[in-house]
N, C-alpha and C. Protein backbone atom coordinates (compact mmCIF):
# COMPACT_ATOMS: atom_id res chain seq x y z
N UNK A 1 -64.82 109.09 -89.68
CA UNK A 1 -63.52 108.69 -89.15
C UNK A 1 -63.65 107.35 -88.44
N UNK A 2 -62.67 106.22 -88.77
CA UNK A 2 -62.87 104.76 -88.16
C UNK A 2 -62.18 105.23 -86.93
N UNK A 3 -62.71 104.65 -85.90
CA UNK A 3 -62.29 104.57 -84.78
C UNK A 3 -61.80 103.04 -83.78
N UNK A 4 -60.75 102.95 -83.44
CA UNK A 4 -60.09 101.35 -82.75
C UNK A 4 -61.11 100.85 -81.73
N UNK A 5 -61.44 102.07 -81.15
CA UNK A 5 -62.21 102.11 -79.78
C UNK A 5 -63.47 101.22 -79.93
N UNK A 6 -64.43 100.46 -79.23
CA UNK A 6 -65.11 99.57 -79.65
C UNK A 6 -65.96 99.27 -77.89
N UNK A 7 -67.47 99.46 -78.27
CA UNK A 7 -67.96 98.82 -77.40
C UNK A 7 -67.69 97.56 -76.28
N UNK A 8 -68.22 98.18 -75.08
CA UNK A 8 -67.66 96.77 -74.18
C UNK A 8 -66.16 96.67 -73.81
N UNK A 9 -65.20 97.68 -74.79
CA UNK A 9 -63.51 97.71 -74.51
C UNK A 9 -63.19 98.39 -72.94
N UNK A 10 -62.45 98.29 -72.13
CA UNK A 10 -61.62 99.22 -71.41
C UNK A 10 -61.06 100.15 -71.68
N UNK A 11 -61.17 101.69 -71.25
CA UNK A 11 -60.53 102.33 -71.65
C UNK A 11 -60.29 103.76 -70.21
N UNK A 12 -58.67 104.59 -70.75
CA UNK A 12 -58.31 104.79 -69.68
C UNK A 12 -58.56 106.68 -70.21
N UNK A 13 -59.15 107.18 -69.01
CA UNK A 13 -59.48 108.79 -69.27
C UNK A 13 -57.80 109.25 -69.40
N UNK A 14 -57.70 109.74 -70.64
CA UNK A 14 -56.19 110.83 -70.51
C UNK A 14 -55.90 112.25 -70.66
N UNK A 15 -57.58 112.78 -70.47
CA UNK A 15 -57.79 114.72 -70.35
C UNK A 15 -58.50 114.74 -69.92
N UNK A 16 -58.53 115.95 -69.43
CA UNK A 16 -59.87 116.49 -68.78
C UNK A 16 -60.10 116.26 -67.18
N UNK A 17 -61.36 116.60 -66.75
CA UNK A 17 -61.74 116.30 -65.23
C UNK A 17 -61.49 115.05 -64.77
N UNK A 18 -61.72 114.17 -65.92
CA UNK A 18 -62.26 113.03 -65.06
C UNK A 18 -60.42 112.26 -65.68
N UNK A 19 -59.24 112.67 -65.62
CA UNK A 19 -58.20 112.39 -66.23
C UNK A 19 -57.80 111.22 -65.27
N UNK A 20 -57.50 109.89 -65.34
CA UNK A 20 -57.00 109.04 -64.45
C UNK A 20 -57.75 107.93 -64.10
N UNK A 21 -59.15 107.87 -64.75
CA UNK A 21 -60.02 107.31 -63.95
C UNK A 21 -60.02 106.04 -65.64
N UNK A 22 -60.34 104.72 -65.58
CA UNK A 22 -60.67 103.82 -66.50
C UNK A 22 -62.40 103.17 -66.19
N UNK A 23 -62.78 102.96 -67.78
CA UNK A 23 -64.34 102.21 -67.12
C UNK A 23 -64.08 101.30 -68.77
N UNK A 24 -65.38 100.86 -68.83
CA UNK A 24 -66.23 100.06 -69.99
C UNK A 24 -66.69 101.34 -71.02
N UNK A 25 -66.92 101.06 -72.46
CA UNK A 25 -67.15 101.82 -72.98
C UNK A 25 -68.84 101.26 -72.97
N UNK A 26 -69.78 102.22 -73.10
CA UNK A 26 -71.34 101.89 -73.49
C UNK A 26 -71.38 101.90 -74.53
N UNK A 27 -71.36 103.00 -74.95
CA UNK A 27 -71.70 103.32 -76.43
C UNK A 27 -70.55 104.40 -77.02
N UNK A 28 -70.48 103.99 -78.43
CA UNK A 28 -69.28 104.60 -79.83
C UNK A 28 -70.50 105.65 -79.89
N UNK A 29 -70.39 106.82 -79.98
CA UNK A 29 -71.26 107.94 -81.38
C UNK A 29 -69.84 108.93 -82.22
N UNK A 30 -69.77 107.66 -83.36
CA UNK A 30 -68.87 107.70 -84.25
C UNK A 30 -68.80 109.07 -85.33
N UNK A 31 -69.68 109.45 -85.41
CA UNK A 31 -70.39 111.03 -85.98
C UNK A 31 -69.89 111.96 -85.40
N UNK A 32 -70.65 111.83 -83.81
CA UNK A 32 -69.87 112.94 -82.84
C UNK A 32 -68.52 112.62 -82.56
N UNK A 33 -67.63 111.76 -82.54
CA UNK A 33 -66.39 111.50 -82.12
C UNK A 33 -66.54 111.44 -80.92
N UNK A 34 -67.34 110.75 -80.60
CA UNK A 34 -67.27 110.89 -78.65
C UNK A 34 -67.62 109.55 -78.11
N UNK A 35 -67.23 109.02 -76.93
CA UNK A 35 -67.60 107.58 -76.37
C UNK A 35 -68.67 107.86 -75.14
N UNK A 36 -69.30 107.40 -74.77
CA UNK A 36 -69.94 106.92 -73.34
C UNK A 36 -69.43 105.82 -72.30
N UNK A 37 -68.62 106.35 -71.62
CA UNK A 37 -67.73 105.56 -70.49
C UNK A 37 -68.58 105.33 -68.95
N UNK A 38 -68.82 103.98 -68.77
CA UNK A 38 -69.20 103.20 -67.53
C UNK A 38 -68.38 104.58 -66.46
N UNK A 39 -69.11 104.60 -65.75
CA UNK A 39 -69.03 105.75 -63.81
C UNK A 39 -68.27 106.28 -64.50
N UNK A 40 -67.86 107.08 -65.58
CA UNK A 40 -67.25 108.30 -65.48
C UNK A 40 -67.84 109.81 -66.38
N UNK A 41 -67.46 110.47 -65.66
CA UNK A 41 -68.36 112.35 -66.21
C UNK A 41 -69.69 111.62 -66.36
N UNK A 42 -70.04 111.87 -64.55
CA UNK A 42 -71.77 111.94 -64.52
C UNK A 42 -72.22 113.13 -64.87
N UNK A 43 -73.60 113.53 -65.13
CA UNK A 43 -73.76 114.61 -65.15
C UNK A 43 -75.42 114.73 -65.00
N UNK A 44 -76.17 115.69 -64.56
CA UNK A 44 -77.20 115.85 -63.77
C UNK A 44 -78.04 116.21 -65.26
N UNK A 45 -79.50 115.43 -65.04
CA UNK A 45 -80.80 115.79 -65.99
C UNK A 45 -82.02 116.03 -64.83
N UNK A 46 -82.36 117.12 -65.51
CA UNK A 46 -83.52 117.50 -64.80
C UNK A 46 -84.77 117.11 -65.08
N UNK A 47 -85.47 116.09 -64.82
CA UNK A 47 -87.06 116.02 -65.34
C UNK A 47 -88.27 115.77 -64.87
N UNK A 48 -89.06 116.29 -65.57
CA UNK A 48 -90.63 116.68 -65.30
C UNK A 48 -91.10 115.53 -64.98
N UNK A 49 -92.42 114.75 -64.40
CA UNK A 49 -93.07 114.41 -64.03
C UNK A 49 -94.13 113.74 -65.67
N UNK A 50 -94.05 112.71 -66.38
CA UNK A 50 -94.59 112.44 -66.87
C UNK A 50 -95.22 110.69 -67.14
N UNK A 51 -95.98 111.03 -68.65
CA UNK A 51 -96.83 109.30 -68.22
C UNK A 51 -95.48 107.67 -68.19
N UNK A 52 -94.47 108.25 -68.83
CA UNK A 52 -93.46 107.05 -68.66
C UNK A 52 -92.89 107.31 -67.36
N UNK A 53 -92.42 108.16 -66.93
CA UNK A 53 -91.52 108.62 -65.85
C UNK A 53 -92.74 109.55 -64.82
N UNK A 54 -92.92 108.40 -63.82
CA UNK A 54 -93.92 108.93 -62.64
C UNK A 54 -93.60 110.11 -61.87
N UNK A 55 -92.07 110.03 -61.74
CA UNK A 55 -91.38 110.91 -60.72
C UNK A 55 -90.48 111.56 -61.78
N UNK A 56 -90.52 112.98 -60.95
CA UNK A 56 -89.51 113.71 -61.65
C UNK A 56 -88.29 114.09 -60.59
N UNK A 57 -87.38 114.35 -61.18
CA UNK A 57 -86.33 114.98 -60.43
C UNK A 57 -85.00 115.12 -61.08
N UNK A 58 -84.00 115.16 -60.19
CA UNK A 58 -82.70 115.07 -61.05
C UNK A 58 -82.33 113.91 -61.15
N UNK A 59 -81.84 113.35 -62.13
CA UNK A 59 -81.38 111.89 -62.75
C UNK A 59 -79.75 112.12 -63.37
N UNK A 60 -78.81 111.29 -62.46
CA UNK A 60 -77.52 111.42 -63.13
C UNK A 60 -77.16 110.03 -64.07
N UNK A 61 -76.28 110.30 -64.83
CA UNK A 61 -76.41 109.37 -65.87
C UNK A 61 -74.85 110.16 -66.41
N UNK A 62 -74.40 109.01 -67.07
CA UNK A 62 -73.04 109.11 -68.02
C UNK A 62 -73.17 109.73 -69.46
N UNK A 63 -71.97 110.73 -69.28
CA UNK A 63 -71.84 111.85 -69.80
C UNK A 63 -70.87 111.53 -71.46
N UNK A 64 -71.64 112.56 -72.36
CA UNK A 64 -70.30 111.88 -73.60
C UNK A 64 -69.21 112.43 -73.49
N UNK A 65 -67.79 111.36 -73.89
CA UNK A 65 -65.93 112.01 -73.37
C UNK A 65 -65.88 111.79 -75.03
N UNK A 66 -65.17 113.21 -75.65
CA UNK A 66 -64.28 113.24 -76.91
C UNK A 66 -63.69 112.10 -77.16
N UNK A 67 -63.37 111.29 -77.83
CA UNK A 67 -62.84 109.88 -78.22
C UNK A 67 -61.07 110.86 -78.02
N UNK A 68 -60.72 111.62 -78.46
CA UNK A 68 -59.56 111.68 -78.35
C UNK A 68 -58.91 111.69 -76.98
N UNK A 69 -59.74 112.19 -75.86
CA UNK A 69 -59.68 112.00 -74.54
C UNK A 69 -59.50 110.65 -74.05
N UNK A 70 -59.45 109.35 -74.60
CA UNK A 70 -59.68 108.35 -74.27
C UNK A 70 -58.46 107.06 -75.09
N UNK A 71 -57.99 106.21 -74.17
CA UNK A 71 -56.66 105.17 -74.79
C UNK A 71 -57.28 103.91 -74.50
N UNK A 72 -57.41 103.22 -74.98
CA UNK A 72 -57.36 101.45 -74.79
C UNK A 72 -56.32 101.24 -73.94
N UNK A 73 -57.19 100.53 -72.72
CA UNK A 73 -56.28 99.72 -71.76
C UNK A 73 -55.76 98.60 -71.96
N UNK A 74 -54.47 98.14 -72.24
CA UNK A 74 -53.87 96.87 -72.21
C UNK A 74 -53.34 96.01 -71.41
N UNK A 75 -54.41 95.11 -71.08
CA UNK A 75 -54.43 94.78 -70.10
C UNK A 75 -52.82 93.57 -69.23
N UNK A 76 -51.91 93.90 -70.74
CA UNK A 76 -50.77 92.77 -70.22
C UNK A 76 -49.48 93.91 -69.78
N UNK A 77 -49.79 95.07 -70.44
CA UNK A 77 -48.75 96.24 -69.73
C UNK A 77 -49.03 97.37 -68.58
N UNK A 78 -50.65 96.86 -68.48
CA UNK A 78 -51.50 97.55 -67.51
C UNK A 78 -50.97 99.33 -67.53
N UNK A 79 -51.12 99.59 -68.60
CA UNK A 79 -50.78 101.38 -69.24
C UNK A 79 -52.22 101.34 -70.30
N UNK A 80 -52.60 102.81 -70.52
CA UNK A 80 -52.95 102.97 -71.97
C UNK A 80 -52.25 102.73 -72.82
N UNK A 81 -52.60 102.25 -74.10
CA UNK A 81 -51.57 102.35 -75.14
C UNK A 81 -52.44 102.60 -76.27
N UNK A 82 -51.41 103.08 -77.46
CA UNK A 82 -52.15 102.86 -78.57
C UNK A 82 -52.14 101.57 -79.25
N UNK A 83 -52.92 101.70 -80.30
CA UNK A 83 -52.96 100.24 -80.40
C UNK A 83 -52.81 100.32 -82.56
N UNK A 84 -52.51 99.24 -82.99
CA UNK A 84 -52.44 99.43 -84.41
C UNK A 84 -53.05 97.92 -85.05
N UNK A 85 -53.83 98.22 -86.22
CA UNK A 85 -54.64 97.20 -86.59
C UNK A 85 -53.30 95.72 -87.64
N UNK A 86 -53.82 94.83 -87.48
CA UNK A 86 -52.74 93.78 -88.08
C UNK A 86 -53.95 93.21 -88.84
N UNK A 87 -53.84 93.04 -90.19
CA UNK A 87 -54.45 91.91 -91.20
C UNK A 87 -53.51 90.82 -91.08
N UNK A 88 -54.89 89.51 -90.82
CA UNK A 88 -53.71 88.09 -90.49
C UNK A 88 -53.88 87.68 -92.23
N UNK A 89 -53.20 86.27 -92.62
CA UNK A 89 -52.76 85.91 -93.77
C UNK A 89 -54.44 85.10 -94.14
N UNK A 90 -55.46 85.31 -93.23
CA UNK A 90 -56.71 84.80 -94.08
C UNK A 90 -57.85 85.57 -93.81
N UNK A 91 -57.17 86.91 -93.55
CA UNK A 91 -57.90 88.11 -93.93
C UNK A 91 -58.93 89.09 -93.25
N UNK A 92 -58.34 88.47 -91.56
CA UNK A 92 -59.21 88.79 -90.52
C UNK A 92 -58.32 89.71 -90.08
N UNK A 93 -58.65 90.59 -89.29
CA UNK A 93 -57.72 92.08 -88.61
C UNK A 93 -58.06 91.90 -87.31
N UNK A 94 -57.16 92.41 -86.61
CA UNK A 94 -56.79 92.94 -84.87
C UNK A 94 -56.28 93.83 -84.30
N UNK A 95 -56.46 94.25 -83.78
CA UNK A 95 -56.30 95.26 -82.72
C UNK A 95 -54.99 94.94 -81.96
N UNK A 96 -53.85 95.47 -81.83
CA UNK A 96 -52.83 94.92 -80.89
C UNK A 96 -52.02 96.27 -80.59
N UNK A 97 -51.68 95.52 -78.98
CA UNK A 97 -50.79 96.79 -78.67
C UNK A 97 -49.68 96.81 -79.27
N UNK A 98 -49.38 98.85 -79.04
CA UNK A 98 -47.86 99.21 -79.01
C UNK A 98 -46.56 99.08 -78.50
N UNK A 99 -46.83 98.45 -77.05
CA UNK A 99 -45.94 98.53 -76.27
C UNK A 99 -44.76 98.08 -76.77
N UNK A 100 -43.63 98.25 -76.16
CA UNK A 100 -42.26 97.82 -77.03
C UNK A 100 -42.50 95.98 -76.48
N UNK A 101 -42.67 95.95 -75.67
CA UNK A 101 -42.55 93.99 -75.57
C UNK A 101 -43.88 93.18 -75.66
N UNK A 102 -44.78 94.28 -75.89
CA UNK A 102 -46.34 93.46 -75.33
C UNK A 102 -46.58 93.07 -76.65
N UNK A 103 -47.36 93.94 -77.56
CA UNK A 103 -47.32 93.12 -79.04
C UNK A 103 -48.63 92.01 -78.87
N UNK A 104 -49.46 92.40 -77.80
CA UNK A 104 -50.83 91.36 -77.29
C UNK A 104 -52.10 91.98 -77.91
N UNK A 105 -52.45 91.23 -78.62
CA UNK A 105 -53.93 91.17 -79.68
C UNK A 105 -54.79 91.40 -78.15
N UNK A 106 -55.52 92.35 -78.72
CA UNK A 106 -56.32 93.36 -77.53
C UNK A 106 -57.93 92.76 -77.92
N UNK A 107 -58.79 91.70 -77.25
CA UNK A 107 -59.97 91.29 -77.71
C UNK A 107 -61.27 91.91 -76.94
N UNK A 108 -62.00 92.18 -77.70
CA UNK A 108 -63.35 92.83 -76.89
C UNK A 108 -63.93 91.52 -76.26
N UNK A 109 -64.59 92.28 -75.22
CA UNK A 109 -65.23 91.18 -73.73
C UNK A 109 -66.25 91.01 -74.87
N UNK A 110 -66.69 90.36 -74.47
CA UNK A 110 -68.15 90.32 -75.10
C UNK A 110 -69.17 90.23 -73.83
């Protein structure tokens, strides 16, 4: 399944625990349908004591969110929105919002 959603994008939590909260995406796992979102759904790893990792203990770290849980932030209507792809006339595509007046080509940060 292609997904709009795209590394490095903004995006705004719209289920679940962590519902309300926006970050950076880390990482797409396009297989699982799920994103890795900057400070949001930490979640606790427990580990042993080994030759890479001197110390063990609990280690929190960002948790994977269902891609459907998740909207592209636009940043000129400051809402989630959806967003729909446009082929220009020399054959390059974009990302742009829905909004009824915004209609603003949505570009990844790099």
């Amino acid at each position: 399944m292609a997904t709009a959603i795209k590394v490095n994008d903004t995006v705004a939590v719209i289920a679940g625990k962590e519902k309300g909260k926006r970050g950076r995406v880390l990482r797409v796992l396009p297989r699982d349908e799920k994103v890795i979102v900057e400070k949001v759904n930490f979640v606790k790893r427990h580990t042993k004591p080994s030759q890479k990792q001197r110390q063990g203990g609990i280690v929190e770290k960002e948790g994977a969110i269902h891609i459907s849980n998740v909207m592209l932030w636009c940043e000129q209507c400051k809402k989630p929105r959806r967003v729909r792809t446009v082929t220009a006339a020399d054959g390059s595509r974009s990302r742009v919002c829905t909004g009824r007046t915004c209609g603003q080509i949505i570009r990844t940060p790099k």
